[in-house]
Protein backbone atom coordinates (compact mmCIF):
# COMPACT_ATOMS: atom_id res chain seq x y z
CA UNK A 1 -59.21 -43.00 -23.13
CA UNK A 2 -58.78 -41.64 -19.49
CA UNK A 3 -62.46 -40.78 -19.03
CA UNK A 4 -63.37 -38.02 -16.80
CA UNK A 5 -59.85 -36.28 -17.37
CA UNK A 6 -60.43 -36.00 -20.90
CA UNK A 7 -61.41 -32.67 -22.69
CA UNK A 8 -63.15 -31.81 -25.27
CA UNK A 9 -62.71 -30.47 -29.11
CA UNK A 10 -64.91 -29.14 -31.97
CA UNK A 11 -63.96 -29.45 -35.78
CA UNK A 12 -66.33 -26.86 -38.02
CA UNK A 13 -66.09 -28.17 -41.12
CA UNK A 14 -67.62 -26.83 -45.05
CA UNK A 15 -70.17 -29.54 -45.36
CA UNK A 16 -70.60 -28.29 -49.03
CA UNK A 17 -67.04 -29.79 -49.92
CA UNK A 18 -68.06 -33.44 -47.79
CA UNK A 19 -67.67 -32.01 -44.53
CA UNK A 20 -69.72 -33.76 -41.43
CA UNK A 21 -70.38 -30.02 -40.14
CA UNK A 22 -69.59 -30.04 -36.48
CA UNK A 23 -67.21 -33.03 -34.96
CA UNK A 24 -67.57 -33.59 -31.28
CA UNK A 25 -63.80 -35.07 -30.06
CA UNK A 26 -62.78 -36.32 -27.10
CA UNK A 27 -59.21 -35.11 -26.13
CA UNK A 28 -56.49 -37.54 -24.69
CA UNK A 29 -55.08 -36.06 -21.13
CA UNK A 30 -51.96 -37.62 -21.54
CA UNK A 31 -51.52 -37.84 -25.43
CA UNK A 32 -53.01 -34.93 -27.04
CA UNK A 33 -55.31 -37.36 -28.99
CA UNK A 34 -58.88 -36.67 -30.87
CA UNK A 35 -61.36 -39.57 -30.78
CA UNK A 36 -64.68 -38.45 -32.83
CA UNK A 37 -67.92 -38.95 -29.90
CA UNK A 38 -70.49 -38.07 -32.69
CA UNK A 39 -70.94 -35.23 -35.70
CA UNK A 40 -74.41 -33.01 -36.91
CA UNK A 41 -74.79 -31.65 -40.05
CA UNK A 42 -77.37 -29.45 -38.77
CA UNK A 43 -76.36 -26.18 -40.24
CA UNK A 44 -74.49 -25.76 -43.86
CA UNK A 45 -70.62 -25.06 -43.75
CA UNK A 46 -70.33 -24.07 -40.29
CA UNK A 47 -66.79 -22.55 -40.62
CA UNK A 48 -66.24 -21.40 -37.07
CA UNK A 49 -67.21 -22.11 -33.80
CA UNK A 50 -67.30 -20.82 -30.54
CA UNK A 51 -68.05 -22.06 -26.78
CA UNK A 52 -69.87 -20.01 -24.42
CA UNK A 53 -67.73 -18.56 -21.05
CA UNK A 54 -69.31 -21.66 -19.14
CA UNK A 55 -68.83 -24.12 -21.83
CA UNK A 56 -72.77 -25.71 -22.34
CA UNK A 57 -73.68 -23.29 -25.25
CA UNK A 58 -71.47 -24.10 -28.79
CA UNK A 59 -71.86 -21.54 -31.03
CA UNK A 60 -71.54 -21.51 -35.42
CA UNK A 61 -71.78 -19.22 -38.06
CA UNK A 62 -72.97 -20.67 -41.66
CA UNK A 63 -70.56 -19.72 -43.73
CA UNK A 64 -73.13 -19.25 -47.07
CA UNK A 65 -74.26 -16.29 -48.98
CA UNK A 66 -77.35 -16.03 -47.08
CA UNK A 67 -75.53 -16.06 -43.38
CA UNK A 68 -76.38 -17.07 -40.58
CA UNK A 69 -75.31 -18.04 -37.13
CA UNK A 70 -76.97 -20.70 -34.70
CA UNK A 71 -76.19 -22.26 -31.50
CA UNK A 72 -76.14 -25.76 -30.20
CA UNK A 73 -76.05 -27.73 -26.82
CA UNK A 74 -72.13 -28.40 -26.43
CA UNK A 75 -72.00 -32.35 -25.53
CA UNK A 76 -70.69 -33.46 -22.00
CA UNK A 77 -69.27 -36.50 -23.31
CA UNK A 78 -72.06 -38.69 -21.81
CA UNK A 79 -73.11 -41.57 -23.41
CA UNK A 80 -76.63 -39.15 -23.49
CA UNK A 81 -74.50 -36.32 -25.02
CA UNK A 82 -72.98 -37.20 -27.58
CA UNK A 83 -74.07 -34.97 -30.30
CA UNK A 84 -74.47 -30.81 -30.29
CA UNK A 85 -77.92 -30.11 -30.52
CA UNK A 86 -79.59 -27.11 -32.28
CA UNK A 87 -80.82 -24.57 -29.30
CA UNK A 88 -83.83 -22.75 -31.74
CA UNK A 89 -83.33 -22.24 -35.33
CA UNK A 90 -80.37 -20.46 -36.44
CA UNK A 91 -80.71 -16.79 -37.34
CA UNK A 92 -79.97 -14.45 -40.37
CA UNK A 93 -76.87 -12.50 -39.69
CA UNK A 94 -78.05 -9.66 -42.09
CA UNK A 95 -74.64 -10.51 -44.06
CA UNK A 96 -73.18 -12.67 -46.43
CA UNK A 97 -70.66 -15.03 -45.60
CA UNK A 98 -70.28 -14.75 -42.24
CA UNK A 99 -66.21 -16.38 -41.76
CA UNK A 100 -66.05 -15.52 -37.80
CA UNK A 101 -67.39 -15.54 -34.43
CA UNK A 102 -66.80 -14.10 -30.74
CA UNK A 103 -68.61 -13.32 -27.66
CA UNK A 104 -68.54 -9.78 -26.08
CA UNK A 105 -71.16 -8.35 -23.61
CA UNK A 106 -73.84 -10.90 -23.94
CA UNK A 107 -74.09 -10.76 -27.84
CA UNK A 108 -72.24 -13.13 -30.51
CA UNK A 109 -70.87 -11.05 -32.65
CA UNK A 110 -70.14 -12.12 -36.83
CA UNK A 111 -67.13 -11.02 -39.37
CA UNK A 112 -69.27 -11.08 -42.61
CA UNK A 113 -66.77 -12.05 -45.31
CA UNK A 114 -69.44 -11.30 -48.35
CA UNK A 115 -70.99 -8.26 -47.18
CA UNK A 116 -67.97 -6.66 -45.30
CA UNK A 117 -69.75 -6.03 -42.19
CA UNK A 118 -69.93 -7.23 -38.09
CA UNK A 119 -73.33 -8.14 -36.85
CA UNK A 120 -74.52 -8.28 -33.66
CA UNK A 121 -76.69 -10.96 -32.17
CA UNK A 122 -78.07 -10.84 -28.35
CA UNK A 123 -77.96 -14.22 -26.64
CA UNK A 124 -81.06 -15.39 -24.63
CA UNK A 125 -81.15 -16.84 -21.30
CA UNK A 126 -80.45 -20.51 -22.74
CA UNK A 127 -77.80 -19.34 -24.66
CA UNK A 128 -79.79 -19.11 -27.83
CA UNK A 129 -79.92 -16.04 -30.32
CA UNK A 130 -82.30 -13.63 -30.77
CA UNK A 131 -82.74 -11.23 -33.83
CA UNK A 132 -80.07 -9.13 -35.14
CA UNK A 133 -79.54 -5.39 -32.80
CA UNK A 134 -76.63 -3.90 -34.80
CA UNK A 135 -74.69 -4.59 -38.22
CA UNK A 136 -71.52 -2.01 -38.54
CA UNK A 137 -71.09 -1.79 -42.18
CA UNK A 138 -67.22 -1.27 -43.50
CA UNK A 139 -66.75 0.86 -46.66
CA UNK A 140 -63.74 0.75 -48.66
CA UNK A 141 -61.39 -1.05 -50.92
CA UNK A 142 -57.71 -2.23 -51.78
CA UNK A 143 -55.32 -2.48 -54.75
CA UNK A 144 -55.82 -5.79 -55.35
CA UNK A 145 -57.95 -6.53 -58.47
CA UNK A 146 -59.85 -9.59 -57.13
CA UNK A 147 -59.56 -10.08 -53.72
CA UNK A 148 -59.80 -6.05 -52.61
CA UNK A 149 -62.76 -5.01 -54.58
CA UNK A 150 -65.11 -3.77 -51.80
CA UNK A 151 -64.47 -4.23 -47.79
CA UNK A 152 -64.10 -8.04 -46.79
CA UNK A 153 -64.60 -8.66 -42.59
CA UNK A 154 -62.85 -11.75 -41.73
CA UNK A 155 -62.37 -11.90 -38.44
CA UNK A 156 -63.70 -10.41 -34.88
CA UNK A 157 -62.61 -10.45 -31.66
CA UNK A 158 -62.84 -8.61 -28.29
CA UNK A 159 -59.69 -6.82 -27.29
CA UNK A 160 -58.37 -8.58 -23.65
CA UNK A 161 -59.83 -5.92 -21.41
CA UNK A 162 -63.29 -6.50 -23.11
CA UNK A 163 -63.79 -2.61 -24.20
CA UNK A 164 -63.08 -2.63 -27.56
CA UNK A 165 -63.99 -4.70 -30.93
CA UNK A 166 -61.46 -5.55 -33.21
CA UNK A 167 -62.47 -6.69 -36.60
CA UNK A 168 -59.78 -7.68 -39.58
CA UNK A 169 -60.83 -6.46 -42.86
CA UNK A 170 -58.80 -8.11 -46.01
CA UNK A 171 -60.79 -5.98 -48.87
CA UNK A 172 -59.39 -2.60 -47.24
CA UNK A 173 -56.27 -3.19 -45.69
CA UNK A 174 -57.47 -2.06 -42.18
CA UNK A 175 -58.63 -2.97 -38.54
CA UNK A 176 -61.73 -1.59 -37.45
CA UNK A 177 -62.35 -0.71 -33.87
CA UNK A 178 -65.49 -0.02 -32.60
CA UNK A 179 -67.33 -0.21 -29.21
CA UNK A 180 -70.79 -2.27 -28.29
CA UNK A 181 -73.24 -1.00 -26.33
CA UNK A 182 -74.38 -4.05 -24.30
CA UNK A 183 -77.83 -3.06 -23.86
CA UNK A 184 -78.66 -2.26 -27.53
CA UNK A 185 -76.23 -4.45 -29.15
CA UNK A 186 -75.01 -1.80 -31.26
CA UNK A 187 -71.37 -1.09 -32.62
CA UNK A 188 -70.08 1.96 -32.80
CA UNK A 189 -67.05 2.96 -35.10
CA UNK A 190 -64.18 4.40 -32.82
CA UNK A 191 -61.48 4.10 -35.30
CA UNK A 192 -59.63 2.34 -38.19
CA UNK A 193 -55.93 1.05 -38.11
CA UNK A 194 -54.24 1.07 -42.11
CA UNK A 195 -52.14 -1.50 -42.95
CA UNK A 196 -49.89 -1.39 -46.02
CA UNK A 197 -51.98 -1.87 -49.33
CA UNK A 198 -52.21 -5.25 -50.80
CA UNK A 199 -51.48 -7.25 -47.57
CA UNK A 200 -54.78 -8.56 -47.10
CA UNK A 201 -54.95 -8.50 -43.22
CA UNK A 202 -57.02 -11.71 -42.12
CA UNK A 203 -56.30 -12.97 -38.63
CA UNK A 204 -55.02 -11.46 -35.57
CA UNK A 205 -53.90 -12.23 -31.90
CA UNK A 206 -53.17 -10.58 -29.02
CA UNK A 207 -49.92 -10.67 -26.76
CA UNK A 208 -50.90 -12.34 -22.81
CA UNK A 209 -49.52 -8.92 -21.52
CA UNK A 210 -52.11 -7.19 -23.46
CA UNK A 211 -50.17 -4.38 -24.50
CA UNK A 212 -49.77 -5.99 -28.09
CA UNK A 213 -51.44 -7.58 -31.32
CA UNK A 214 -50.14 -9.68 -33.89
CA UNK A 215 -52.03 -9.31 -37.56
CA UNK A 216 -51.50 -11.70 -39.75
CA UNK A 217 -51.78 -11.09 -43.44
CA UNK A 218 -53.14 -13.40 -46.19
CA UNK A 219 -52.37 -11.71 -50.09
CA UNK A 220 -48.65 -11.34 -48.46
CA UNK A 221 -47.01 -14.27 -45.98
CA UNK A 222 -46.06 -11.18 -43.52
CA UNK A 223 -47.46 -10.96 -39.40
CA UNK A 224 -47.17 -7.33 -38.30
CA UNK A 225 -46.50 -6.40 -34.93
CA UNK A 226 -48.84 -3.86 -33.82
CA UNK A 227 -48.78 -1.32 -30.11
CA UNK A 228 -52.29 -1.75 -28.47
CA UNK A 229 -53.17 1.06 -26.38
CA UNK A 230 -56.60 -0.67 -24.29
CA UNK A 231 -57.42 3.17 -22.62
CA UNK A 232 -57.52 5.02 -26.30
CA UNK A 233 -58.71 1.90 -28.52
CA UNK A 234 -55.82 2.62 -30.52
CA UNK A 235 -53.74 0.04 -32.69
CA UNK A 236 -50.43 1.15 -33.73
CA UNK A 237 -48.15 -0.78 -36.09
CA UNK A 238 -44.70 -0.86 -35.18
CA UNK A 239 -42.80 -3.43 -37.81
CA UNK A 240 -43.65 -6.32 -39.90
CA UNK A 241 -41.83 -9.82 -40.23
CA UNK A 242 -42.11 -13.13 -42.64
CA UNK A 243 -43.75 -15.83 -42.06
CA UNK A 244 -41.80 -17.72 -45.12
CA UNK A 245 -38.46 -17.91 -46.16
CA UNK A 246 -37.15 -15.75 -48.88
CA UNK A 247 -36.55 -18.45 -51.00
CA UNK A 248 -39.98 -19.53 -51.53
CA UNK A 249 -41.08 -18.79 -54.46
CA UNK A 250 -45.11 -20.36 -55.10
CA UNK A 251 -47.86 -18.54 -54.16
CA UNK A 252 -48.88 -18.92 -50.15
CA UNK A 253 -51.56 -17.96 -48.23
CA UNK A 254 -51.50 -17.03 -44.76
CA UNK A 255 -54.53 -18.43 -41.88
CA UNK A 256 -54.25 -18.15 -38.51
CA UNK A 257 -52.15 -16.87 -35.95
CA UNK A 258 -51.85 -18.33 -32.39
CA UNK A 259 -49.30 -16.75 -29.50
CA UNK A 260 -47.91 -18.87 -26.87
CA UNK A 261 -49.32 -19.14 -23.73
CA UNK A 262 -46.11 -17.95 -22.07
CA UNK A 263 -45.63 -14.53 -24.54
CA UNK A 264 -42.28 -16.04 -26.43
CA UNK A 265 -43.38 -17.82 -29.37
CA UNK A 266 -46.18 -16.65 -32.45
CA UNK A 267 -47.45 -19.61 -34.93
CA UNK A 268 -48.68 -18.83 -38.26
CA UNK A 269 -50.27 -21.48 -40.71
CA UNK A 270 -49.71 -21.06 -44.61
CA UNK A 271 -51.77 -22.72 -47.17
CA UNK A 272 -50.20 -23.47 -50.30
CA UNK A 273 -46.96 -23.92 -48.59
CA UNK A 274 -48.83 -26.24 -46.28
CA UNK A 275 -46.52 -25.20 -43.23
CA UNK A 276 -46.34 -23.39 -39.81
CA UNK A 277 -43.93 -20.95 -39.18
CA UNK A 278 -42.42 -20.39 -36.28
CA UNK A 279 -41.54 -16.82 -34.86
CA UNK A 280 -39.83 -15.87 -31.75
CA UNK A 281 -40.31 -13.15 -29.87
CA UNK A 282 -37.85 -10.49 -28.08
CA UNK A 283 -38.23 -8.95 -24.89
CA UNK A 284 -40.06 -6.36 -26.07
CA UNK A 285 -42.40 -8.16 -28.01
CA UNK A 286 -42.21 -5.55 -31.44
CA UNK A 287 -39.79 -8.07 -32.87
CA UNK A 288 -40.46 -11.12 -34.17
CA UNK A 289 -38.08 -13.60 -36.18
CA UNK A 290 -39.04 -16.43 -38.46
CA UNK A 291 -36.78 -19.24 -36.76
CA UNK A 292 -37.95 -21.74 -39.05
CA UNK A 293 -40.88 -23.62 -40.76
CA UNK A 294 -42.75 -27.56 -40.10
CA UNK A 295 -45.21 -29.40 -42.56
CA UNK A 296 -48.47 -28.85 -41.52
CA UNK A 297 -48.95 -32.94 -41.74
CA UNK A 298 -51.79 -32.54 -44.71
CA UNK A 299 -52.65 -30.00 -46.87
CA UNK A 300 -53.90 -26.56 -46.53
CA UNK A 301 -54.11 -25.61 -43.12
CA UNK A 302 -56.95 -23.40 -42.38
CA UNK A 303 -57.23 -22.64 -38.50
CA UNK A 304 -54.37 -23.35 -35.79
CA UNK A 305 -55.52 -23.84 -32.20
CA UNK A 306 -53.68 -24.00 -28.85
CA UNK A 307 -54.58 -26.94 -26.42
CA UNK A 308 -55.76 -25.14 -22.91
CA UNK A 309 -52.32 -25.85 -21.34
CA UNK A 310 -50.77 -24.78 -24.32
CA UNK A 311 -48.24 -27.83 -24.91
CA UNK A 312 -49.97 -28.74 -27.97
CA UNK A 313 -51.04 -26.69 -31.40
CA UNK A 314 -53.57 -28.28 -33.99
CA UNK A 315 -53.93 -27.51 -37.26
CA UNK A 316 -57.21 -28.10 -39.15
CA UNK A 317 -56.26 -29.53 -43.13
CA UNK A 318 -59.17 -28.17 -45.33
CA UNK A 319 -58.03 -30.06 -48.43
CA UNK A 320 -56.04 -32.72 -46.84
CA UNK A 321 -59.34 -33.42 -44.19
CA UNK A 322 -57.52 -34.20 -41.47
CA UNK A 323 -56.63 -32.69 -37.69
CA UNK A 324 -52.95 -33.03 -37.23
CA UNK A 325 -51.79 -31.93 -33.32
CA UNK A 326 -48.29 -31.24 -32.91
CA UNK A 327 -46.64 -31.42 -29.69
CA UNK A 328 -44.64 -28.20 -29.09
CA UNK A 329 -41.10 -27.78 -27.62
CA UNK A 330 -41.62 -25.41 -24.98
CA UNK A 331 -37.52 -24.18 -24.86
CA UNK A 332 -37.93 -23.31 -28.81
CA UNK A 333 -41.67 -23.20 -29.50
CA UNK A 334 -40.93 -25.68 -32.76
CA UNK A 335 -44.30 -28.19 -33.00
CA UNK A 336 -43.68 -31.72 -33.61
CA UNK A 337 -46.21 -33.74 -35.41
CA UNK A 338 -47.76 -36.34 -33.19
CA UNK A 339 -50.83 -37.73 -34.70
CA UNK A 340 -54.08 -36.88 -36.66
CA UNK A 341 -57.61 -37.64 -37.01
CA UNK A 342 -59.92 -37.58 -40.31
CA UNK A 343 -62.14 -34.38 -40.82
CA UNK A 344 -63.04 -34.07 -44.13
CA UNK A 345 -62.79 -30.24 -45.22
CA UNK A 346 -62.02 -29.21 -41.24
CA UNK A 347 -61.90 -25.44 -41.31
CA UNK A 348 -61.70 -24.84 -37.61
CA UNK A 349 -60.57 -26.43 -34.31
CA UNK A 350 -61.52 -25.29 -30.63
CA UNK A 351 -61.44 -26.61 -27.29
CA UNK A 352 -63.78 -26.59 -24.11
């Protein structure tokens, strides 16, 4: 390893299928390359992580039916730092399941798969949570017999400008939008974007230019492009594109969805057909085209992840346990697979 020039990675993992919970990496400069610097197993399943702005505060939600979310010391690298260390005991996020995670406006805010709900948590001065000041309950359901029964959060995330919160619910079809008030930690619902019935939207990205959103849907291997108006806190779909080939047949289910750091290229993982998909972009950025699809390099890939210079994507193998990295060509943003690292049941990858 390179030493000081390396960065750093962390794998969430579901410790209740053998995961080691949270995997501290060290990230090759030149190569791309994970090296594990130490694990904790401190909190059950933690699914997703996040880094504070600064990078010294890490950030999990426990992805169980009782919920919760803590935070952790994020290592240095340091012989001393090796391991993330719990900052106070985690905290009920008043929701089942939590899947998700961001940070808006000095709270960490939780997608509550179980419950169908976004939770608000105020960070302390350390960078530790306090108590929960808002939970934004969704109502609703979808056509689907299993999956759509009752609303189903799965994601949250600030919108680029920082106004608006964005939150992806599979059970009803729909993206909430809401705004936080940053001294009571409350969400407020300012509107709700339907999707078509029985997609299952799960994941979504926004465009660099900020102008648009990508949502990617699980119960259907579609990604549909979507206007983003950051004055009104409006989303506005404008078209929808594959993210397989016609002529796959077995059921797939769609993860994550990553755009390119230069506004040409969208990434979509799908489990079951254990690929990425590649999409291009065209100048307007409301049409995207499926150029082709890559093995994932294991099985099941839940999360995708963009290095910070974005030359490299990882994908995180839940059933395969593995991190594969892929090095991307950057004339037509296909990923080639470069190496991997063992995680057993990785669910997540980030960088900081």
């Amino acid at each position: 390893m390179s030493g000081r020039n390396d960065g750093r990675a962390f794998i969430g993992s579901f410790t209740s299928a053998g995961g080691r919970g949270i995997i501290h990496a060290a990230v090759d400069a030149e190569t791309g390359a994970l090296t594990e610097r130490g694990a904790t197993d401190a909190v059950a399943d933690p699914s997703f992580l996040a880094l504070s702005p600064d990078g010294s505060v890490l950030y999990a939600v426990s992805e169980t039916e009782e919920g919760t979310a803590a935070a952790f010391t994020a290592p240095d690298g340091t012989e001393e730092a090796r391991v993330p260390r719990l900052i106070g005991d985690p905290v009920p996020v008043c929701g089942a399941s939590p899947t998700h995670l961001t940070l808006a406006g000095g709270h960490l805010l939780t997608a509550n798969y179980g419950s169908g709900s976004v939770t608000t948590l105020p960070v302390g001065g350390d960078g530790g949570l306090l108590a929960v000041a808002g939970v934004l309950q969704h109502e609703g359901r979808g056509p689907h017999p299993d999956r759509q029964r009752g609303p189903h959060a799965h994601q949250v995330v600030a919108d680029p400008g920082g106004r608006w919160i964005l939150a992806t619910d599979l059970g009803t079809d729909s993206v909430r939008i809401s705004a936080l008030d940053t001294a009571s930690g409350e969400l407020t619902a300012h509107g709700e974007t339907a999707l078509r019935p029985g997609t299952g939207p799960r994941h979504l990205a926004f465009h660099p230019a900020g102008g648009h959103a990508y949502v990617l849907n699980e119960l259907e291997p579609t990604l549909v492009i979507c206007r983003w108006d950051a004055e009104k806190g409006v989303l506005e779909p404008v078209g929808e594109a594959p993210v397989l080939p016609d002529s796959v047949e077995a059921a797939s289910y769609a993860s994550e969805v990553v755009v390119s750091h230069d506004g040409r290229f969208v990434w979509a993982a799908n489990r079951g057909h254990d690929s990425i998909a590649v999409l291009a972009l065209d100048a307007t950025y409301e049409k995207a085209e499926l150029v082709t699809t890559v093995p994932c390099g294991g099985r099941w890939p839940r999360d995708l992840a963009l290095d910070p210079a974005g030359r490299r994507l990882y994908a995180a193998n839940e059933h395969s346990g593995d991190v594969t990295w892929f090095d991307i060509d950057l004339a037509t943003g296909i990923p080639a697979r470069a190496g991997s690292i063992e995680a057993p049941a990785a669910s997540c990858v980030i960088f900081g």
